[in-house]
PDB file of N, CA and C in Angstrom:
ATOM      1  N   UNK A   1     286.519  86.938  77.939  1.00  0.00           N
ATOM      2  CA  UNK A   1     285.548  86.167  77.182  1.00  0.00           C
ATOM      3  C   UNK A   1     286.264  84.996  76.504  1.00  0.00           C
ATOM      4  N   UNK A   2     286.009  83.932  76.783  1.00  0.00           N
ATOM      5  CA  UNK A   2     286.373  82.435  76.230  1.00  0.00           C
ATOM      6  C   UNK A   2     286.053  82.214  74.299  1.00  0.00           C
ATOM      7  N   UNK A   3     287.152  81.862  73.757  1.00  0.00           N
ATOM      8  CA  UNK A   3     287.128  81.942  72.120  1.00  0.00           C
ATOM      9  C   UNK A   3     286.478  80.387  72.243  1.00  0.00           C
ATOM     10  N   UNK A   4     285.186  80.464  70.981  1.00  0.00           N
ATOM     11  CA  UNK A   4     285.218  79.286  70.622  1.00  0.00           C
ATOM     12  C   UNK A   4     286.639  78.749  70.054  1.00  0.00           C
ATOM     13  N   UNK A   5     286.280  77.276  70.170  1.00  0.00           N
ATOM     14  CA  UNK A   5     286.885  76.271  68.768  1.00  0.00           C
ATOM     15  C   UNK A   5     286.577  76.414  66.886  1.00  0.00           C
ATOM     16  N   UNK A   6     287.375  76.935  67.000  1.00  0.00           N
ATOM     17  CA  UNK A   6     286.818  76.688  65.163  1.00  0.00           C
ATOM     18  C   UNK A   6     286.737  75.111  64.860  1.00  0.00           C
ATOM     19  N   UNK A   7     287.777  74.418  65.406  1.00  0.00           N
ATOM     20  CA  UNK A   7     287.590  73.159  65.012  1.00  0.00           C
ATOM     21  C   UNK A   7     286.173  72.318  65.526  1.00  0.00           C
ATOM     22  N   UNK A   8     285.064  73.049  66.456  1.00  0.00           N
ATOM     23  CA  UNK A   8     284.115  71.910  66.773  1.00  0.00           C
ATOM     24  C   UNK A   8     282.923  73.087  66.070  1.00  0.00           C
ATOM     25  N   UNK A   9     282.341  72.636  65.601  1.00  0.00           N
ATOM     26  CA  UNK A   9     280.885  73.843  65.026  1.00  0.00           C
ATOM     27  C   UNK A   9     280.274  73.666  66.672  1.00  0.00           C
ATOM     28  N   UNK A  10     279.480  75.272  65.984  1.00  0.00           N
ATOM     29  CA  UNK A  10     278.573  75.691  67.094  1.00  0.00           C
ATOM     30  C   UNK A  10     277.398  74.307  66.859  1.00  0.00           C
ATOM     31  N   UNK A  11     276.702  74.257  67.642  1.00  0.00           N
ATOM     32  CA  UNK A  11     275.369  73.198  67.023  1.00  0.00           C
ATOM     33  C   UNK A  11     274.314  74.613  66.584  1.00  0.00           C
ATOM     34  N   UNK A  12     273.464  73.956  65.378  1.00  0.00           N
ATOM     35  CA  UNK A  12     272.678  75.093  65.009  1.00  0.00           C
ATOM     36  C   UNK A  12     271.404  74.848  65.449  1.00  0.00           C
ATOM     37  N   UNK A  13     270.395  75.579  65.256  1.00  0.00           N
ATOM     38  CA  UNK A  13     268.824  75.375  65.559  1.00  0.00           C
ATOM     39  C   UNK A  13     268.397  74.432  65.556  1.00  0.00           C
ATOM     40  N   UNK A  14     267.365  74.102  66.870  1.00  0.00           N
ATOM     41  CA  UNK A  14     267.052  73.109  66.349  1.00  0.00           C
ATOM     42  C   UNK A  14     265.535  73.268  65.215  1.00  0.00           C
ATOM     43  N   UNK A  15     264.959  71.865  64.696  1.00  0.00           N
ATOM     44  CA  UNK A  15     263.953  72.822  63.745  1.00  0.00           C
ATOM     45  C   UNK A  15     262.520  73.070  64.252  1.00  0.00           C
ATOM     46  N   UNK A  16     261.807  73.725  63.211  1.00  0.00           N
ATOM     47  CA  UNK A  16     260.543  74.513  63.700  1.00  0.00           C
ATOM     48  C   UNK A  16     259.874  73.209  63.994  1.00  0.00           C
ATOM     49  N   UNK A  17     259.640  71.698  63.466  1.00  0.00           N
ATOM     50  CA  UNK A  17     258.610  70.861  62.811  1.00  0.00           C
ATOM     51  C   UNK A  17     259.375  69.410  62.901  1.00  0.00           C
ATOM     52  N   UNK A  18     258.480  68.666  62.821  1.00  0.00           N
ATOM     53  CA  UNK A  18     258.823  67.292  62.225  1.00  0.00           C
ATOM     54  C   UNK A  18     259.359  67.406  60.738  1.00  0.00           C
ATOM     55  N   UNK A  19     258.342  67.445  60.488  1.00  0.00           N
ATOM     56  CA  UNK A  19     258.529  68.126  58.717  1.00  0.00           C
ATOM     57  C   UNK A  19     259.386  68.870  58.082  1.00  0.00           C
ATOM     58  N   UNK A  20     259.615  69.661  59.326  1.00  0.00           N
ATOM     59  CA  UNK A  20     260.829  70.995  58.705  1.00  0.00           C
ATOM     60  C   UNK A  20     262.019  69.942  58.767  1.00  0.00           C
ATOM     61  N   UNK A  21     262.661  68.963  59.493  1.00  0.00           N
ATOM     62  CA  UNK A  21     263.380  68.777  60.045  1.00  0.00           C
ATOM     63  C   UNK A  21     263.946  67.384  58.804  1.00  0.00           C
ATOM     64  N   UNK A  22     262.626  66.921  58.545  1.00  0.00           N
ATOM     65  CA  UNK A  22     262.621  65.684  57.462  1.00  0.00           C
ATOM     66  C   UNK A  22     262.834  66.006  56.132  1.00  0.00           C
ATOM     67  N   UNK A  23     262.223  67.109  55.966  1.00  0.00           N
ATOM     68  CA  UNK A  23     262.836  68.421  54.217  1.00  0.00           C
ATOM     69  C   UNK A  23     264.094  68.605  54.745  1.00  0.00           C
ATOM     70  N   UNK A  24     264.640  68.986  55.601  1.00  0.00           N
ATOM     71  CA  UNK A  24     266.503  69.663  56.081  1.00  0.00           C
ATOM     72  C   UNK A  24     267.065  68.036  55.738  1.00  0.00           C
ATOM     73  N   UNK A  25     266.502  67.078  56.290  1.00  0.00           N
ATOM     74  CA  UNK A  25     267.379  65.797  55.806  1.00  0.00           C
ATOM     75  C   UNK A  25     267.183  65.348  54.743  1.00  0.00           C
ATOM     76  N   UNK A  26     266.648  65.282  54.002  1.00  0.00           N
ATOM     77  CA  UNK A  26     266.497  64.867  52.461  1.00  0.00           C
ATOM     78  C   UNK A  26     267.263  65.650  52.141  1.00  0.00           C
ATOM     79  N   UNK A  27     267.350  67.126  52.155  1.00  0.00           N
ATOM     80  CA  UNK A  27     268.104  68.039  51.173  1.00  0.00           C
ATOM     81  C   UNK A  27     269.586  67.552  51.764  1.00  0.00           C
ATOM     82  N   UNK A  28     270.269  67.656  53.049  1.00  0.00           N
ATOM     83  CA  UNK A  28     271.237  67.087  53.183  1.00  0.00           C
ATOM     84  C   UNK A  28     271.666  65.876  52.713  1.00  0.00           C
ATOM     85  N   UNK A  29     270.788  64.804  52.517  1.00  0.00           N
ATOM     86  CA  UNK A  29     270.920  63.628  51.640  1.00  0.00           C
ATOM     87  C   UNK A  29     271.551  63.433  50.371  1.00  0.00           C
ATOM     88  N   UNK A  30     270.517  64.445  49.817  1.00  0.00           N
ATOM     89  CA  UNK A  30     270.762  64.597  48.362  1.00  0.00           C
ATOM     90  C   UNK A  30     272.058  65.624  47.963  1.00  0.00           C
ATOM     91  N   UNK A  31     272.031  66.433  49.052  1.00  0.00           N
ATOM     92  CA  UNK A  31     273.546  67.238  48.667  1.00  0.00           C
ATOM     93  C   UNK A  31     275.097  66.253  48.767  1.00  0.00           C
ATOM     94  N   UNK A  32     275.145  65.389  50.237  1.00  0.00           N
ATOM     95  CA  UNK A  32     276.182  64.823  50.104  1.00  0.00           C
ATOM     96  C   UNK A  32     276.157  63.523  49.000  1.00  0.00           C
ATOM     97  N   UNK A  33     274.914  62.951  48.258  1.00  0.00           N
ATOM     98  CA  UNK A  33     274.922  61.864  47.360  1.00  0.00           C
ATOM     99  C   UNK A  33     275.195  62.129  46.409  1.00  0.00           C
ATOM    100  N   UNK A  34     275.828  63.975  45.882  1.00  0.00           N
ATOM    101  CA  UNK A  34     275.867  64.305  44.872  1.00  0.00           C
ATOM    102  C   UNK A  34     277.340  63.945  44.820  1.00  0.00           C
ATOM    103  N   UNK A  35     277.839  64.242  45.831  1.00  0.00           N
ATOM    104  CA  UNK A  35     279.609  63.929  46.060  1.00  0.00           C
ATOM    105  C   UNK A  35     279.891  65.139  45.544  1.00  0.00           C
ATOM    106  N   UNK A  36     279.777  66.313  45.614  1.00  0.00           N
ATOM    107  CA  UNK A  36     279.917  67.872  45.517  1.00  0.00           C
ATOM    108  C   UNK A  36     280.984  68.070  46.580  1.00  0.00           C
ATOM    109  N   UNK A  37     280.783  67.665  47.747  1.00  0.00           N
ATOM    110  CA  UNK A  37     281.063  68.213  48.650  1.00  0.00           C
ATOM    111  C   UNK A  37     282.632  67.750  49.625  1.00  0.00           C
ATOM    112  N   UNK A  38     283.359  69.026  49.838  1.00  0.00           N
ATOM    113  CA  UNK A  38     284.609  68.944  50.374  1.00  0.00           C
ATOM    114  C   UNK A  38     284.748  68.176  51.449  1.00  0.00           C
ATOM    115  N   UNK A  39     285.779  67.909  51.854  1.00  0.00           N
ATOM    116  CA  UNK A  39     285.550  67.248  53.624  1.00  0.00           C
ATOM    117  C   UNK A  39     284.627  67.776  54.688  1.00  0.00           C
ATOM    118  N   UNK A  40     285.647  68.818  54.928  1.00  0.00           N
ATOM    119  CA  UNK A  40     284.842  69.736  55.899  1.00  0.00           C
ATOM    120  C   UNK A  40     282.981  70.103  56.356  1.00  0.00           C
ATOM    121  N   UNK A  41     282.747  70.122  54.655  1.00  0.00           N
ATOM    122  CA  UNK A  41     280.948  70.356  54.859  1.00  0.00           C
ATOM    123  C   UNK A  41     280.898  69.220  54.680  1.00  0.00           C
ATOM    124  N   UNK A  42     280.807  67.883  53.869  1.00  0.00           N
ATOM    125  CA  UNK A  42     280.555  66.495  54.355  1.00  0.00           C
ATOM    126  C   UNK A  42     280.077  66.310  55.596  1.00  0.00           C
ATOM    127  N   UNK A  43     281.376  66.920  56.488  1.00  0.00           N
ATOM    128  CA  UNK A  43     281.475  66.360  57.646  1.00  0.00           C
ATOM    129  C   UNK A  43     280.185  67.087  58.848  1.00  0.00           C
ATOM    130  N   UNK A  44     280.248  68.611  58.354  1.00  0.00           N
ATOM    131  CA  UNK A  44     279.362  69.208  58.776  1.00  0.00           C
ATOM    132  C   UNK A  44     278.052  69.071  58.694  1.00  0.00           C
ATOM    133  N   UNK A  45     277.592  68.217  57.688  1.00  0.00           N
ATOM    134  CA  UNK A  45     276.399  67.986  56.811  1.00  0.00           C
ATOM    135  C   UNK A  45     275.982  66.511  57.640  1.00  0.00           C
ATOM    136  N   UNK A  46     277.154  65.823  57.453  1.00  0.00           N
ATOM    137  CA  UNK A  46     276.343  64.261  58.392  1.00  0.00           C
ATOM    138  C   UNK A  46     276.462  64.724  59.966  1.00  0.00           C
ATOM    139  N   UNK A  47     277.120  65.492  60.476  1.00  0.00           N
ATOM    140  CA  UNK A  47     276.638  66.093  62.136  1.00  0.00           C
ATOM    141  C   UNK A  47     275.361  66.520  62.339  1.00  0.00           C
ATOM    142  N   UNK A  48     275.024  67.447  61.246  1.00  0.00           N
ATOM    143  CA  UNK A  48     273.630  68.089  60.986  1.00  0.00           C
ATOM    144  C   UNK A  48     273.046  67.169  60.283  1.00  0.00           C
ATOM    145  N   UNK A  49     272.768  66.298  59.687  1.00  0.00           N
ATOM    146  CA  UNK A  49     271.902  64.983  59.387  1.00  0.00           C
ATOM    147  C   UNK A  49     271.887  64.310  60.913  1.00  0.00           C
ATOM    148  N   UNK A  50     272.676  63.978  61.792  1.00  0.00           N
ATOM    149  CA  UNK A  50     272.736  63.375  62.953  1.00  0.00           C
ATOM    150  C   UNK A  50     271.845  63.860  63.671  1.00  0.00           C
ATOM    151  N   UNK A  51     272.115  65.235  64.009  1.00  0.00           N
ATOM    152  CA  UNK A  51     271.344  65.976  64.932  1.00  0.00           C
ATOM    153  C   UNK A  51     269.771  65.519  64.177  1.00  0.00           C
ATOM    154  N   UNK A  52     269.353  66.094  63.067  1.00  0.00           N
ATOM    155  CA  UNK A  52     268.362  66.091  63.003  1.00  0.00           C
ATOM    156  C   UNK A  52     267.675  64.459  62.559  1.00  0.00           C
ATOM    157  N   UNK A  53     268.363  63.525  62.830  1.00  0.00           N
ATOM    158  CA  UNK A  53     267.861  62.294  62.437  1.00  0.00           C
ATOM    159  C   UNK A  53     267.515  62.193  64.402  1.00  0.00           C
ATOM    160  N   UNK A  54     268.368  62.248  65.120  1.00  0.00           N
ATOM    161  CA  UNK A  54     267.858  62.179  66.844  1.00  0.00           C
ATOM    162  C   UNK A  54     266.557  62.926  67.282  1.00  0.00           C
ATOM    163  N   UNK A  55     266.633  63.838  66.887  1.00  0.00           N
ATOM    164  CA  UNK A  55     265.140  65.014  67.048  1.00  0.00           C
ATOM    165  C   UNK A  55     263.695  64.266  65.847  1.00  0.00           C
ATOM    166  N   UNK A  56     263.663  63.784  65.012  1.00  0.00           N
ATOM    167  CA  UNK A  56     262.814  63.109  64.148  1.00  0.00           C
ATOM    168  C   UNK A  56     262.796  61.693  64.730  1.00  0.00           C
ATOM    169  N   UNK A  57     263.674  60.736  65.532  1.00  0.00           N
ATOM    170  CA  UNK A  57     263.552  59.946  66.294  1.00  0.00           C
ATOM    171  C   UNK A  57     262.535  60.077  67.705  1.00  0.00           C
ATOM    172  N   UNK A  58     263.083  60.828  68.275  1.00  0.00           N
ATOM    173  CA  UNK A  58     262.120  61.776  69.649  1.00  0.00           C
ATOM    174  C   UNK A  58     260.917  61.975  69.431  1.00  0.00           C
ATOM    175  N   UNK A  59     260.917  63.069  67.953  1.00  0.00           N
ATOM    176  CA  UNK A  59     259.376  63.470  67.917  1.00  0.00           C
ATOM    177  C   UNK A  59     258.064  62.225  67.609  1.00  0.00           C
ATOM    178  N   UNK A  60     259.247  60.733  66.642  1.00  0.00           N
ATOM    179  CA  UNK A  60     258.408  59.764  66.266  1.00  0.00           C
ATOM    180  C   UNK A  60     258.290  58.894  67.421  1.00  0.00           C
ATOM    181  N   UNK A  61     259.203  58.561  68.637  1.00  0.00           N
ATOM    182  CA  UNK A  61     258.437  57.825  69.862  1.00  0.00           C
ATOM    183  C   UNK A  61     258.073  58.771  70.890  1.00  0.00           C
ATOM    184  N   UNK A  62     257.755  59.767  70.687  1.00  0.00           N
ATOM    185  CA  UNK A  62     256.628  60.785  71.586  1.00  0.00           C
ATOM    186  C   UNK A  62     255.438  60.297  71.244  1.00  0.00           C
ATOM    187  N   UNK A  63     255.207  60.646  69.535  1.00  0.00           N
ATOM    188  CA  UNK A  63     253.920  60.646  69.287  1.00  0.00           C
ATOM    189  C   UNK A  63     253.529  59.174  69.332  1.00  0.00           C
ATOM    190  N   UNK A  64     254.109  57.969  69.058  1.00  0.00           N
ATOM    191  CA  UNK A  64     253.765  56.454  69.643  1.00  0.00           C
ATOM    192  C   UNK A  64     253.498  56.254  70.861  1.00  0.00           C
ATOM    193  N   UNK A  65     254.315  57.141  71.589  1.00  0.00           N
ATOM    194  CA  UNK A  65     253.486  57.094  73.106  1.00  0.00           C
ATOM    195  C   UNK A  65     252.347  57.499  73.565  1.00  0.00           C
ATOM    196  N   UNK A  66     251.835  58.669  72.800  1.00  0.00           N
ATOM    197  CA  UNK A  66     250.934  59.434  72.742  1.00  0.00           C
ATOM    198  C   UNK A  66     249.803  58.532  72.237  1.00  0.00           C
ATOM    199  N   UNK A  67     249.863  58.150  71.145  1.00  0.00           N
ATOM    200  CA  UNK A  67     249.417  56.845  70.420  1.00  0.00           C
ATOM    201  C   UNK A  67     248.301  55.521  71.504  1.00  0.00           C
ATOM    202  N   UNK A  68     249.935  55.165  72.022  1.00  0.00           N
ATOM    203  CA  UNK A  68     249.814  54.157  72.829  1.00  0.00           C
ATOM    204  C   UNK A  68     248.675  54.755  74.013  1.00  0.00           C
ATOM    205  N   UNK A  69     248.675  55.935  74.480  1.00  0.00           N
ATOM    206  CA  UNK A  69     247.878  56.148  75.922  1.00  0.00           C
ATOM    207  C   UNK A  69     246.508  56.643  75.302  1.00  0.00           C
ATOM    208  N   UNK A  70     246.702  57.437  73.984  1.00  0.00           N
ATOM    209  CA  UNK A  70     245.001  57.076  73.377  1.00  0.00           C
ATOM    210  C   UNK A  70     244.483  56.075  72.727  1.00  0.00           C
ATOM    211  N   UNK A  71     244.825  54.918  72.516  1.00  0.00           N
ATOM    212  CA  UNK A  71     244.602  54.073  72.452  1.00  0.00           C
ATOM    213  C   UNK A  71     244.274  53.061  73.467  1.00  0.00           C
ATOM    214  N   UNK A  72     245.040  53.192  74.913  1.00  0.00           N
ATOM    215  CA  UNK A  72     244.904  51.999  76.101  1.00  0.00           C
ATOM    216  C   UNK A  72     243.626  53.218  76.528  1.00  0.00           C
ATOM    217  N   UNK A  73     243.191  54.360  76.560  1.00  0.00           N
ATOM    218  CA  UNK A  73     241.611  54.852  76.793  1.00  0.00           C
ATOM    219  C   UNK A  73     241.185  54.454  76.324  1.00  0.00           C
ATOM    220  N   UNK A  74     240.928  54.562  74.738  1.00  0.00           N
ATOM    221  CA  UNK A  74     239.579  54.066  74.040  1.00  0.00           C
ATOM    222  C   UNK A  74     239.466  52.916  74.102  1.00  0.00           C
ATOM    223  N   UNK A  75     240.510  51.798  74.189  1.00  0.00           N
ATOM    224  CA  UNK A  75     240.065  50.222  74.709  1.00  0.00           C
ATOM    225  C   UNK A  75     239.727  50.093  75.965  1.00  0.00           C
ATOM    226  N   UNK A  76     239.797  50.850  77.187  1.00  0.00           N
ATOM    227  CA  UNK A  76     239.475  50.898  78.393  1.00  0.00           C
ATOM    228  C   UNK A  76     238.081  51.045  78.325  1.00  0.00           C
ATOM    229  N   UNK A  77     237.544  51.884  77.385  1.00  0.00           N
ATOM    230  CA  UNK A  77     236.087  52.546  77.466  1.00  0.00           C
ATOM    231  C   UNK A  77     235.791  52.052  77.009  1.00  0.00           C
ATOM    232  N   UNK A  78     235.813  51.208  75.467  1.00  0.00           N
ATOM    233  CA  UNK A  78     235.445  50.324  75.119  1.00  0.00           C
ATOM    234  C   UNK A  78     235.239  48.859  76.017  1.00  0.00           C
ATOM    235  N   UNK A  79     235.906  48.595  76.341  1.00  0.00           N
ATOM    236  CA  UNK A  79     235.837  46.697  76.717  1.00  0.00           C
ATOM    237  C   UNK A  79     234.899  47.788  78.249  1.00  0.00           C
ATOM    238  N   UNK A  80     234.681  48.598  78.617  1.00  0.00           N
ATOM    239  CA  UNK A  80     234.026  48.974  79.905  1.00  0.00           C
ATOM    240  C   UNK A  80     232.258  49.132  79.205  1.00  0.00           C
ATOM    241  N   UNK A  81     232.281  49.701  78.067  1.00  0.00           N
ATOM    242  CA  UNK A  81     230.974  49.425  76.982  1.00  0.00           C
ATOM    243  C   UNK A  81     230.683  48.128  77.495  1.00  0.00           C
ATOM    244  N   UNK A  82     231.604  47.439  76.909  1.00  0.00           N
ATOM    245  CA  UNK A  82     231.219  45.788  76.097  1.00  0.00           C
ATOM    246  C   UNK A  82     230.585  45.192  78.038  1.00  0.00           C
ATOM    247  N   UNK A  83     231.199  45.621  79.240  1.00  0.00           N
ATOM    248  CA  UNK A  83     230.697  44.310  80.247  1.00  0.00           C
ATOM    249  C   UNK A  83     229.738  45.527  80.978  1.00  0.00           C
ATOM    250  N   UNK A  84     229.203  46.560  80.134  1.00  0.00           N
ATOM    251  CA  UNK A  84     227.954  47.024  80.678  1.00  0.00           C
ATOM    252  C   UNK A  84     226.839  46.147  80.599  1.00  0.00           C
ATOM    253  N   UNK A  85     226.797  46.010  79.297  1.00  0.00           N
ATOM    254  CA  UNK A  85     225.752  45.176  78.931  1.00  0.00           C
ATOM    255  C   UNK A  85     225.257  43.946  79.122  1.00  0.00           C
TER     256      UNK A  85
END
């Protein structure tokens, strides 16, 4: 059986939510702005701010896409209204 690295962290969960994920980064925010914190979790803390700033990126141009294709319907059906008449 192959030993991890202690030196690279495992990556952890990813989160339940948009939301869950945007509360985990604020609180990481506010923990390293306190300047509390040793190297090591610093360092661990902006990896895990990273991760979860990429996944809150994703989930926000999913749902713009999503956006975008209910939106190019209802103007489809619309302007298809408008040259019924």
């Amino acid at each position: 059986m192959a030993k991890s690295d202690p030196a690279v962290p495992s990556p952890l969960p990813g989160p339940a939510s948009f939301e869950a994920a945007l509360t985990e980064l604020e609180r990481i925010v506010a923990t390293m702005e306190g300047g509390e914190l040793a190297l090591e979790q610093s360092l661990a803390a902006y990896s895990r701010g990273a991760q979860l700033l990429k996944y809150c990126q994703a989930q926000l141009a999913d749902a713009q896409q999503k956006v975008r294709i209910l939106e190019d319907d209802t103007l489809k059906l619309f302007s298809d209204d408008n040259h019924q008449r």
